[in-house]
Each structure stands twice: as structure tokens, then as C-alpha cells.
Protein backbone atom coordinates (compact mmCIF):
# COMPACT_ATOMS: atom_id res chain seq x y z
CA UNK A 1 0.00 0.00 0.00
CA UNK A 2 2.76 2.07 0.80
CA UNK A 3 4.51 2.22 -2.98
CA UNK A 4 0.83 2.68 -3.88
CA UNK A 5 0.66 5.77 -2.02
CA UNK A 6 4.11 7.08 -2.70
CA UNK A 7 3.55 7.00 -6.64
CA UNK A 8 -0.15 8.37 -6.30
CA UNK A 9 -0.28 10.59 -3.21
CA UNK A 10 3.06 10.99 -1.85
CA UNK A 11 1.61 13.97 0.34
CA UNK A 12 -0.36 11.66 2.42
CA UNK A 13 2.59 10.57 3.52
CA UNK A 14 3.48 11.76 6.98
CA UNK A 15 5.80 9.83 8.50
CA UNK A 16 8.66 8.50 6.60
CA UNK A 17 10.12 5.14 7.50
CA UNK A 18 13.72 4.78 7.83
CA UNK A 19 15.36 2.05 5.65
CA UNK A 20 12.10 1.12 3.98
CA UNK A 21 11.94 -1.38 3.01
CA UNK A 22 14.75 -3.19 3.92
CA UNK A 23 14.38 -2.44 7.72
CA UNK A 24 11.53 -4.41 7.77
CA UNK A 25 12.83 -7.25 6.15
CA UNK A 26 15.81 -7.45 8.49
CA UNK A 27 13.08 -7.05 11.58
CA UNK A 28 11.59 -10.12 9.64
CA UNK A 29 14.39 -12.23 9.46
CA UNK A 30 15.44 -11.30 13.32
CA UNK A 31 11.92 -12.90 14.69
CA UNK A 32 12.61 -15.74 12.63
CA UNK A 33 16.04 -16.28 14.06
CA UNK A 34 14.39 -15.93 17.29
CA UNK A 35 11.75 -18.35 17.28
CA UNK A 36 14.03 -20.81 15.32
CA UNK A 37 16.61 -20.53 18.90
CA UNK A 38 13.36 -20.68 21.13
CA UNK A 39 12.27 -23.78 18.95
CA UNK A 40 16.22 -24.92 19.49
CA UNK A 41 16.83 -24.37 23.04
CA UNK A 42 15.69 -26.79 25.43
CA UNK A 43 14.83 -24.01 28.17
CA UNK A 44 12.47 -22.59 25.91
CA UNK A 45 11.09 -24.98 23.51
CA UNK A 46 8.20 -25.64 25.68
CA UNK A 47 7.36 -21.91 25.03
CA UNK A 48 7.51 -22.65 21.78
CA UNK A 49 5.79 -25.28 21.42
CA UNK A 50 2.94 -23.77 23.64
CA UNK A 51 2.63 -20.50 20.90
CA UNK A 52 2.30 -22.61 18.36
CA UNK A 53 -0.45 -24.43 19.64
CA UNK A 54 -2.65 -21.17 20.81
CA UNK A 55 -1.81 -19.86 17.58
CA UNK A 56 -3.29 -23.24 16.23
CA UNK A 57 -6.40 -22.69 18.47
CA UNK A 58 -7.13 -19.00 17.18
CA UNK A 59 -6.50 -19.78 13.12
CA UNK A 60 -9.32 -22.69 14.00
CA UNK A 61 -11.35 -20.59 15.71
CA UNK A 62 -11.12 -17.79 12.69
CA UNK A 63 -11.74 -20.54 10.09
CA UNK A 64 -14.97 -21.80 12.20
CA UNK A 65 -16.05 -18.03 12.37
CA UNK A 66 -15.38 -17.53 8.86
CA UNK A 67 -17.60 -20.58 7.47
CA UNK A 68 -20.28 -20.04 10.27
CA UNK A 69 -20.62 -16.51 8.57
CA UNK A 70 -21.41 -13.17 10.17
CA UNK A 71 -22.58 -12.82 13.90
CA UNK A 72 -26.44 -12.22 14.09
CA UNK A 73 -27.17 -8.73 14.87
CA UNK A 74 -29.28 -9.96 17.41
């Protein structure tokens, strides 16, 4: 959205990012090194292993949600 906006509206642009977009790539690839040592060690694998499961949990939850369809208004 944001090359969208710079080639379109550039003025809507308030706040400049430093780096972009390579700053978030690299903030990216650091969370993936760090849940790839928390999956390693054996201190916190447990950890690990727990966030994938609730993260398991709420993408069945969503999917449930999403075929049940919208909430009744009531």
C-alpha cells in the first residue's frame, strides 16, 4: 500500500520510515532467528511449542467463524 501511495499521493505521507523497506525485512528475518533458537533451546522450547499451539487454536477458531458466517445482529 505504501509504494501505492508514494507513486499516487506521496503527500499523504506523513511519517517516513527509515530504511524502507529493507528495515523491515531485516526485523523479519530477526523474529525468525528468534523463534528458530526458542524452537532450538531446550529451556524454551516448551514456550515454543505452547505458541504454536494457541496460535493453532485461534486460526481454528477464525476458520470456524469464517464458514459459520457473520454474527447475528441480534
Amino acid at each position: 500500500m505504501r509504494r501505492k501511495l508514494e507513486r499516487t499521493e506521496p503527500e499523504r505521507l506523513t511519517l517516513k520510515m527509515w530504511l524502507y523497506p529493507w528495515l523491515s525485512r531485516l526485523t523479519i528475518a530477526l523474529m525468525a532467528v528468534v523463534i528458530g533458537a526458542m524452537a532450538w533451546l531446550p529451556d524454551s522450547r516448551s514456550q515454543f511449542w505452547l505458541s504454536l499451539l494457541t496460535v493453532a487454536v485461534v486460526l481454528a477458531g477464525y476458520e470456524l467463524r469464517r464458514r459459520k458466517g457473520p454474527a447475528d445482529a441480534g
